[in-house]
Structures are given as C-alpha cells and as structure tokens.
N, C-alpha and C. Protein backbone atom coordinates (compact mmCIF):
# COMPACT_ATOMS: atom_id res chain seq x y z
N UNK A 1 0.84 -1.17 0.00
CA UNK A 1 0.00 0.00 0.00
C UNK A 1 0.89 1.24 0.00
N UNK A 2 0.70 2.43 -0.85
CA UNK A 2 1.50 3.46 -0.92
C UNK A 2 0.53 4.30 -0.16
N UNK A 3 1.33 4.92 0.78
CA UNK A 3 0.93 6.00 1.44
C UNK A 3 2.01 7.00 1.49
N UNK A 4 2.63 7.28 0.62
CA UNK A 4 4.08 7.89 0.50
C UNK A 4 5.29 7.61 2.00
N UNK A 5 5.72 8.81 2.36
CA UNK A 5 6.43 8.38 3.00
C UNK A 5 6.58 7.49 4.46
N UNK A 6 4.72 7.86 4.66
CA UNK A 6 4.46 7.51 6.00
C UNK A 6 3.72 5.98 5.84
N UNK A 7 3.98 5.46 6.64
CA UNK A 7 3.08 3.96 6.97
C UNK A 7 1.66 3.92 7.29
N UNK A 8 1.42 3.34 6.79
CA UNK A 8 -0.43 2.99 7.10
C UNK A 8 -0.50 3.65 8.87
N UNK A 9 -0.22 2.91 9.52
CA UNK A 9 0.02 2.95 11.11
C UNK A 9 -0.08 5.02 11.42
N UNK A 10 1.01 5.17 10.71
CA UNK A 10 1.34 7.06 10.52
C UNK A 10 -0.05 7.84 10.65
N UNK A 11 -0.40 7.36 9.34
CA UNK A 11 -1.32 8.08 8.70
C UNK A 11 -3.20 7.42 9.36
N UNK A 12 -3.17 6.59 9.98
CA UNK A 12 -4.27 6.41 11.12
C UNK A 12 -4.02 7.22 12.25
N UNK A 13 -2.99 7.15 12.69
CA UNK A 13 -2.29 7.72 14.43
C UNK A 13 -2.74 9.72 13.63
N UNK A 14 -2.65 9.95 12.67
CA UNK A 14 -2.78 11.48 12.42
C UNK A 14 -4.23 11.85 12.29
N UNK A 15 -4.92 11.11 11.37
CA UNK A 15 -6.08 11.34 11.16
C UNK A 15 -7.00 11.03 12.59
N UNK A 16 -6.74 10.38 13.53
CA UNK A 16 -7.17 10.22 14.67
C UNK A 16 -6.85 11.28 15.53
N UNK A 17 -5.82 11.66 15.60
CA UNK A 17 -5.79 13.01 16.25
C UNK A 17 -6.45 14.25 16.11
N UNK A 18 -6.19 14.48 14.84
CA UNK A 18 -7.17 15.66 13.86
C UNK A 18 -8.43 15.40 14.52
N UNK A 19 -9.70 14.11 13.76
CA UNK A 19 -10.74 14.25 14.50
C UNK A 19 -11.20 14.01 15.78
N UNK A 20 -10.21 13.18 16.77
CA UNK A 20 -10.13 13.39 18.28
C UNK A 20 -9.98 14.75 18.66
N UNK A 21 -9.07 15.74 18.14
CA UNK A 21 -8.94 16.97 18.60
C UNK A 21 -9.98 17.93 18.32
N UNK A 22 -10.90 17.76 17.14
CA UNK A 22 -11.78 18.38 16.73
C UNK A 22 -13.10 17.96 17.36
N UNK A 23 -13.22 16.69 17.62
CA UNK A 23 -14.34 16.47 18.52
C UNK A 23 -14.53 16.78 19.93
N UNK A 24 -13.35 17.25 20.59
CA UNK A 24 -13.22 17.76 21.49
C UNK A 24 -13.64 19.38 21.47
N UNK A 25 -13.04 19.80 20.45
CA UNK A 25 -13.45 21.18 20.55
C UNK A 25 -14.55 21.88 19.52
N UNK A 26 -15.34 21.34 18.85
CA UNK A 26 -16.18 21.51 17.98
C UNK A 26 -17.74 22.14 18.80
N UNK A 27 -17.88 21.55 19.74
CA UNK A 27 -18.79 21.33 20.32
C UNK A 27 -18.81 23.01 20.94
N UNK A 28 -17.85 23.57 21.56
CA UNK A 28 -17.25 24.60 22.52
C UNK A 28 -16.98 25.75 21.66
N UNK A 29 -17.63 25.60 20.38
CA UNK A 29 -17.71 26.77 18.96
C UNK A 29 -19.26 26.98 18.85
N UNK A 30 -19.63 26.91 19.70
CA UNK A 30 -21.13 27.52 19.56
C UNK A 30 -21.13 28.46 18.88
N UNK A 31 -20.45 29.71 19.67
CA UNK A 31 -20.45 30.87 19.72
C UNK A 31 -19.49 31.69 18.49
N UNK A 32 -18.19 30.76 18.26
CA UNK A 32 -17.40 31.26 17.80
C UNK A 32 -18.20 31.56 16.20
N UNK A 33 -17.42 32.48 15.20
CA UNK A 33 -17.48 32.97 14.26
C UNK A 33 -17.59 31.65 12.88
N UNK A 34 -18.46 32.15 12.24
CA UNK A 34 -19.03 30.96 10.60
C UNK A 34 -17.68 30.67 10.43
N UNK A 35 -16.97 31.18 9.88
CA UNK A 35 -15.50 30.52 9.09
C UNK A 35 -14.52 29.83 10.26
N UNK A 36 -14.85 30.06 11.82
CA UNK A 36 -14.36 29.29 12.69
C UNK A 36 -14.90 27.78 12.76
N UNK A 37 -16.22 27.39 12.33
CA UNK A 37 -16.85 26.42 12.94
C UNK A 37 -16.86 25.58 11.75
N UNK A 38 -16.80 26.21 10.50
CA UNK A 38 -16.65 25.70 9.13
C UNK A 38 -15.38 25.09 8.86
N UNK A 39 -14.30 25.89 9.65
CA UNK A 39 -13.09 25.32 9.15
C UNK A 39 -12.75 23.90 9.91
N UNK A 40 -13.03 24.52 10.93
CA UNK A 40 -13.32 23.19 12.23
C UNK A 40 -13.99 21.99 11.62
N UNK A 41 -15.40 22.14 10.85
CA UNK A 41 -15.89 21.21 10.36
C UNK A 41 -15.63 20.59 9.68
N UNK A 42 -14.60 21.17 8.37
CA UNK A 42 -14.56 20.75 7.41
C UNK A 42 -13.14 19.54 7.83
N UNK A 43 -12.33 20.08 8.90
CA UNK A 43 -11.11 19.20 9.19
C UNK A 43 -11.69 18.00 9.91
N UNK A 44 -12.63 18.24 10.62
CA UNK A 44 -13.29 17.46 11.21
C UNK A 44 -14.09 16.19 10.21
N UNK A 45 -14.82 16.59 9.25
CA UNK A 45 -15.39 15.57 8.59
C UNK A 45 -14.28 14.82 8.12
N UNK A 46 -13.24 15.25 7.52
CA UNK A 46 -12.50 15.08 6.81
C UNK A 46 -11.81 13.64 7.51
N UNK A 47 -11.47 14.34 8.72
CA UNK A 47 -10.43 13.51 9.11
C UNK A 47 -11.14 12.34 10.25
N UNK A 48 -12.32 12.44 10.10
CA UNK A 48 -13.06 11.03 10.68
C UNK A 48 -13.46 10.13 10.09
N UNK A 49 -13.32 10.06 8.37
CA UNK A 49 -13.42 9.32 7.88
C UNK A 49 -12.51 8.82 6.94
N UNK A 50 -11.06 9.81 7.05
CA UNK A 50 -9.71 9.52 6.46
C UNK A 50 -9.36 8.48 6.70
N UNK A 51 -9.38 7.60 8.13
CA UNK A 51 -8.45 6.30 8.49
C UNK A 51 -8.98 5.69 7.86
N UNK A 52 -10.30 5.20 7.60
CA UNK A 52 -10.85 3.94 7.29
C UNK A 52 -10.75 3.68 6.03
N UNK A 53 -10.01 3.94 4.72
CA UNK A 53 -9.54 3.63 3.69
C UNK A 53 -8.18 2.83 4.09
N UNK A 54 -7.35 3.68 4.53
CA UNK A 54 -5.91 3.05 4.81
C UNK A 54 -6.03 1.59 6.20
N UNK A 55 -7.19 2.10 6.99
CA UNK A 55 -7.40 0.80 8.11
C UNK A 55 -7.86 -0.28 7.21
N UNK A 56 -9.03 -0.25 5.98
CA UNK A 56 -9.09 -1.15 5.67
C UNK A 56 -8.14 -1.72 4.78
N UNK A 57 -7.62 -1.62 3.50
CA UNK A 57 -6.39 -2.33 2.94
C UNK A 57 -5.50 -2.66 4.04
N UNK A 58 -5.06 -1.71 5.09
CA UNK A 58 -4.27 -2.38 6.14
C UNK A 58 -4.68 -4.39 6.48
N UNK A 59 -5.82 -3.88 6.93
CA UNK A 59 -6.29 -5.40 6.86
C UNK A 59 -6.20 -6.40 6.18
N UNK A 60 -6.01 -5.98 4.82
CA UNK A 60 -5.72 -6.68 3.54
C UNK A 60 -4.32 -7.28 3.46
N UNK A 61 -3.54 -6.53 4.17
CA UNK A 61 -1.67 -6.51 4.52
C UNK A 61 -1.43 -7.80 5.76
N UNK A 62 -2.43 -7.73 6.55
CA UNK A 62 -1.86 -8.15 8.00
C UNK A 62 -2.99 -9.28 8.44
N UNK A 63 -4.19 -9.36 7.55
CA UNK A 63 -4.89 -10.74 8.22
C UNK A 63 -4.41 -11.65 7.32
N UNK A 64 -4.70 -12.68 7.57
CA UNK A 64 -4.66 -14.37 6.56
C UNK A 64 -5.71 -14.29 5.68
N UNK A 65 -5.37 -14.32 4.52
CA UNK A 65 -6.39 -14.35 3.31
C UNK A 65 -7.81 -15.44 3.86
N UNK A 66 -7.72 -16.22 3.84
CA UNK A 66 -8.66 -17.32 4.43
C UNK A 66 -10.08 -16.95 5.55
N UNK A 67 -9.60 -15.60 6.31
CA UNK A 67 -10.43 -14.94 7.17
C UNK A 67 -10.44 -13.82 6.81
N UNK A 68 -10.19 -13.19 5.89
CA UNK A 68 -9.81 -11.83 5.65
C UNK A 68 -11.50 -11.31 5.51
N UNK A 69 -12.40 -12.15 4.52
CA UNK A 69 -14.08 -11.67 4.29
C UNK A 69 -14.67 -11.55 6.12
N UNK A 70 -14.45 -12.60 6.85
CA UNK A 70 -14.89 -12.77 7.80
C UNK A 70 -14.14 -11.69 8.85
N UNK A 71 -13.05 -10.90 8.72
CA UNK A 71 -12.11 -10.31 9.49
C UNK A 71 -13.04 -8.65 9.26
N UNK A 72 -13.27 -8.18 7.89
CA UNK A 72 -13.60 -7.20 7.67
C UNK A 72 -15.08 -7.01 7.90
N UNK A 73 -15.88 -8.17 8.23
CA UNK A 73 -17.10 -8.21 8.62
C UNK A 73 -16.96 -7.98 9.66
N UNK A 74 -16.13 -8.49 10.99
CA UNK A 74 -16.54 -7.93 11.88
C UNK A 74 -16.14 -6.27 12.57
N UNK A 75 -15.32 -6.03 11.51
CA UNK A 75 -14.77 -4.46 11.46
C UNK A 75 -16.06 -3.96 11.06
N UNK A 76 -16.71 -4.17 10.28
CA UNK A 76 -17.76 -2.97 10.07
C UNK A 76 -18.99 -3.45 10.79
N UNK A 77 -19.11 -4.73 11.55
CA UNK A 77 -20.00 -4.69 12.79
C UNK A 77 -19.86 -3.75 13.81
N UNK A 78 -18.56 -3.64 14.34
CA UNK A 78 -18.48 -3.36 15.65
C UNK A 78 -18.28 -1.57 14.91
N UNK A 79 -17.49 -1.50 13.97
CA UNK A 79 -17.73 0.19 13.48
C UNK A 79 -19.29 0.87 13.76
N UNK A 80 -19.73 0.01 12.59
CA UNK A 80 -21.10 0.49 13.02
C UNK A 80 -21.97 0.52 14.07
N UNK A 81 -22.07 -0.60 14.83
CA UNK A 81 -22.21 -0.94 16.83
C UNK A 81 -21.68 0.49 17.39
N UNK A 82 -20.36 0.69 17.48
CA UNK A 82 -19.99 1.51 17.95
C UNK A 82 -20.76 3.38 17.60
N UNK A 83 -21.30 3.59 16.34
CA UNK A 83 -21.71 4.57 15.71
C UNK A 83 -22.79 4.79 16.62
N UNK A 84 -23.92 3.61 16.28
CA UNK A 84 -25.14 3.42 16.88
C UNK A 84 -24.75 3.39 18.37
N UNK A 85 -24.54 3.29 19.16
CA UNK A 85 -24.08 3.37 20.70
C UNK A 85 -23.80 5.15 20.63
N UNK A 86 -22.91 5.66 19.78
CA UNK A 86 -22.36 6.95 19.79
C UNK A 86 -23.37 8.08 20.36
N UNK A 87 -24.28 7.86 18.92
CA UNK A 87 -25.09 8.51 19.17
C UNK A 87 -26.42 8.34 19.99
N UNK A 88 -26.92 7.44 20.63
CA UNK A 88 -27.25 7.60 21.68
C UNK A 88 -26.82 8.09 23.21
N UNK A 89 -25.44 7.46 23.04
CA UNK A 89 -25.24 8.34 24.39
C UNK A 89 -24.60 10.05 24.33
N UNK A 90 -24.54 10.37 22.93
CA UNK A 90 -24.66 11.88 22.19
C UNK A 90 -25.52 12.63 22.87
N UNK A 91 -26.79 11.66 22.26
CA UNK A 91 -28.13 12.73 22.59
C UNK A 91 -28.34 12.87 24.06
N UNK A 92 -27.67 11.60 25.27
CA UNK A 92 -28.17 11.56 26.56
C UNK A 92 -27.24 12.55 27.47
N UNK A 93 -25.77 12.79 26.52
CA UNK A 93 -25.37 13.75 27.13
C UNK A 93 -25.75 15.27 26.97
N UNK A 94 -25.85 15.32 25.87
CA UNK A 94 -26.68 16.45 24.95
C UNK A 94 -27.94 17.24 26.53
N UNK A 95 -28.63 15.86 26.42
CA UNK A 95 -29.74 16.14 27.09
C UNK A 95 -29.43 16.60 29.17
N UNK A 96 -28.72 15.73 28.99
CA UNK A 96 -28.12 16.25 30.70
C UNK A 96 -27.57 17.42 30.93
N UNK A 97 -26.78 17.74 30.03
CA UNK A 97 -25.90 18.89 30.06
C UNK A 97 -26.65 20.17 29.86
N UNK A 98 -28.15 19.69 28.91
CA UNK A 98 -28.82 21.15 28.48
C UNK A 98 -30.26 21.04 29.24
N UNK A 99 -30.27 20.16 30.45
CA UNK A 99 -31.54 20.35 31.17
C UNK A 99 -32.54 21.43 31.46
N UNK A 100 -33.36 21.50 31.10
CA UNK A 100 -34.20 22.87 31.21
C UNK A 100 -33.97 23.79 30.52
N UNK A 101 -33.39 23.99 29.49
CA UNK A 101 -32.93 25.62 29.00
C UNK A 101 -33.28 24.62 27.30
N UNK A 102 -33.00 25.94 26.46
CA UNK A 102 -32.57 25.20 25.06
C UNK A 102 -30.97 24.91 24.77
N UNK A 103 -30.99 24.26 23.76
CA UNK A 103 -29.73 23.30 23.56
C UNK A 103 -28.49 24.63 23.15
N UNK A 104 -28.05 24.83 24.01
CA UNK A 104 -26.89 26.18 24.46
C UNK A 104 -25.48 25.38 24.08
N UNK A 105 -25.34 24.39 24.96
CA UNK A 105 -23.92 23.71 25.39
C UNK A 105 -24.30 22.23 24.48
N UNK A 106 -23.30 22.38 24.07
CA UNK A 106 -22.93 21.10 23.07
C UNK A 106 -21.74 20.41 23.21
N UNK A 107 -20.64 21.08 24.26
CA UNK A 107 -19.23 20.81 24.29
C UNK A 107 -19.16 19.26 25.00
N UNK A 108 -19.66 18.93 25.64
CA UNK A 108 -19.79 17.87 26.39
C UNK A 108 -19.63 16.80 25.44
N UNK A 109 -20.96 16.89 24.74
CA UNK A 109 -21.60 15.80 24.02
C UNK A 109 -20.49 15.49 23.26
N UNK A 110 -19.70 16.69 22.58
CA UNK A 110 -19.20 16.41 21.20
C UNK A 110 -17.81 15.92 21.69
N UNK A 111 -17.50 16.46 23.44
CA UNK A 111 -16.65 16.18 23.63
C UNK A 111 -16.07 14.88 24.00
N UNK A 112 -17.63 13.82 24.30
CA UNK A 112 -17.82 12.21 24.48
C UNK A 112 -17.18 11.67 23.37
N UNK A 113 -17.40 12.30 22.42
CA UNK A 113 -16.43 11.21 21.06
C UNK A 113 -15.33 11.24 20.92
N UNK A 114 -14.86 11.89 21.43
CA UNK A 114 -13.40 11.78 21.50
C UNK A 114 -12.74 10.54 22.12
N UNK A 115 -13.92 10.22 23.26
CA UNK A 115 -13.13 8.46 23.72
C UNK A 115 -13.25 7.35 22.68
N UNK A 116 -13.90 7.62 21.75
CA UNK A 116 -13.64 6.66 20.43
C UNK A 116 -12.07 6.87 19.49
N UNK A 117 -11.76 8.04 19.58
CA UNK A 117 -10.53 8.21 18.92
C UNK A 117 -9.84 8.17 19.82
N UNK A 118 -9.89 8.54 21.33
CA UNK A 118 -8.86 7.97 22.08
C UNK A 118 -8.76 6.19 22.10
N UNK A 119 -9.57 5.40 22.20
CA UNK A 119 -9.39 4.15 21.97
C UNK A 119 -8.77 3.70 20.51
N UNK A 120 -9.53 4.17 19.70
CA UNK A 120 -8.71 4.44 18.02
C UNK A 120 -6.94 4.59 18.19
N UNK A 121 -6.57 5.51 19.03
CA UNK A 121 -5.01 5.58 19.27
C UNK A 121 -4.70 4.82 20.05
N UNK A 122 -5.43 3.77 21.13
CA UNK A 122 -4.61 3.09 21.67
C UNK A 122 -4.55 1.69 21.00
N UNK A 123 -5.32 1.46 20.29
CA UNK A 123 -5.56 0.59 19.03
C UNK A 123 -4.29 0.04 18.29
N UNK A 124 -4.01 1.74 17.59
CA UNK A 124 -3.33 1.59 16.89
C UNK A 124 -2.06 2.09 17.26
N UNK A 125 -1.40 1.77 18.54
CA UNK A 125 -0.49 2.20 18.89
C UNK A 125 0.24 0.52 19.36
N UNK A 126 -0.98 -0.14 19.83
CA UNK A 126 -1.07 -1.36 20.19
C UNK A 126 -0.72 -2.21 18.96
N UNK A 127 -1.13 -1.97 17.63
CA UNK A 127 -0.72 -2.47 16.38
C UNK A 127 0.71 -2.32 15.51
N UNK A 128 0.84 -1.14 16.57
CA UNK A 128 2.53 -0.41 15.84
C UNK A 128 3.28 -1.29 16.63
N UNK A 129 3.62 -2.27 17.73
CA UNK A 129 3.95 -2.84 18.41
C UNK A 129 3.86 -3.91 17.97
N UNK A 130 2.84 -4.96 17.42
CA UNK A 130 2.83 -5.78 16.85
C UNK A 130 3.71 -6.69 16.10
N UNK A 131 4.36 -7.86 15.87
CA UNK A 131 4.94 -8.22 14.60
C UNK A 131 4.36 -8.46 13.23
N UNK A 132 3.13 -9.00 13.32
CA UNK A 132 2.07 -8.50 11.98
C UNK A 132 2.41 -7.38 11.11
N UNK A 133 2.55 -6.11 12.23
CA UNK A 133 2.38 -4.98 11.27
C UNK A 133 3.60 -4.59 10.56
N UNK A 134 4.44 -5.34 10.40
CA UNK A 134 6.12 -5.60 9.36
C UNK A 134 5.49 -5.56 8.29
N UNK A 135 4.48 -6.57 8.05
CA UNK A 135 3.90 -6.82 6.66
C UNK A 135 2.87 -5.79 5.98
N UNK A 136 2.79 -4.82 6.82
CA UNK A 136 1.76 -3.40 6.11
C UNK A 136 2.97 -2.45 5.36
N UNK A 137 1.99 -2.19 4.35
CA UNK A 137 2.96 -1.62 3.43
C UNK A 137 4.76 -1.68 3.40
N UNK A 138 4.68 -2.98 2.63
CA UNK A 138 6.02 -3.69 2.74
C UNK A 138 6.90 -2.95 4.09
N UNK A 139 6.65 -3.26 5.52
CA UNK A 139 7.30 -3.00 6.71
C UNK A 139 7.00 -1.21 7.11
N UNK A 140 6.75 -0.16 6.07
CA UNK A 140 6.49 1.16 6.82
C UNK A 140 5.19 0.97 7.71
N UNK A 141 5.34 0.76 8.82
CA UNK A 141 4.47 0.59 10.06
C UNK A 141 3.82 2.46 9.97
C-alpha cells in the first residue's frame, strides 16, 4: 500500500488526532465565528473518515487471506455498533448537560467522542507494536 512516506500505522495515528482533537473542541464553537466552525468542520469531517480507507487495505496486509471476508465483517460490525451506541449516548449527554434551558452547550456531548478516537489511538499504537504490522505496506508501520 503506498501511502508515500508515511506507513499505514502514521497516517491512522494522524487522522485520529485531527478528529479526536476536533471532537473535542467543535462542540465549545457555539459561539465562535461561521468561518471558525466551518473550518473546524470541514477538518473534522475530513479527518473522521480519512483512516478507514488506509485501516481497511491495512487489513488486507496483515490478516490471513482465508479470514480476511470474515475479518472485515466484523470491522464494520463493531464500526457500526460503535456509531449506533455513539449517538445515543450523544443525545443523553446532549440532554443532561442542556436540562431545562434550550440546547446552548454542546461541548460535552461532542466532547464524548473523542473516547472513540482515544481508543482508536490506543488501538493503533497497540498495532505499531505488533509483529504483523512488518507486513503493512512492505514493513512502513
């Protein structure tokens, strides 16, 4: 897999940061200015759905062909599990945080997703460690 200079591993560990860091603070731009919340957004969409091109061929690198259909099935079970879980406990923080008033504060909520990209980095920090991951993009981890 070409990812130029950086390794599959690289270029997950970045894009996880980006939208870990943005989900943290996205939420806490209520207030701030259109081209603040836009730019925010746009790094933000961007980079929450950047890994999962390079995570999946990764998979393609580092499981056994033989399980590989069955390997990527359960990647987009638990992806999606995880989505659906997200946003419910989104809206329950949403809702605690904005008790009685209208929906003012959003920082909380948006700031809950971030423990998905924090687990996302320990993931894949846990994978950079690995001996498997020699074989992703001929050894650039």
């Amino acid at each position: 897999m070409a990812v130029g200079p950086l390794g599959p591993a690289a270029v997950i560990i970045g894009m996880l940061v980006a939208s870990t860091t943005c989900s943290f603070a996205f939420g806490w731009l209520i207030a701030a200015p259109f081209w603040a919340l836009l730019a925010v957004g746009l790094v933000y969409g961007f980079s929450a759905v950047g890994d999962s091109p390079v995570l999946s061929v990764g998979f393609t690198e580092v499981v056994a062909p033989q399980v590989l259909g069955s390997a990527l099935a359960v990647r987009s079970l638990l992806g999606f599990g995880a989505g659906a879980v997200a946003q419910t406990a989104f809206g329950q923080v949403l809702d605690a945080t904005n008790a009685g008033r209208p929906y003012a504060v959003w920082g909380w909520a948006y700031g809950l997703l971030r423990l998905g990209g924090l687990a996302g980095l320990a993931s894949t920090a846990w994978l950079r460690l690995r001996p498997e991951s020699r074989r992703m993009a001929g050894g650039r981890r």
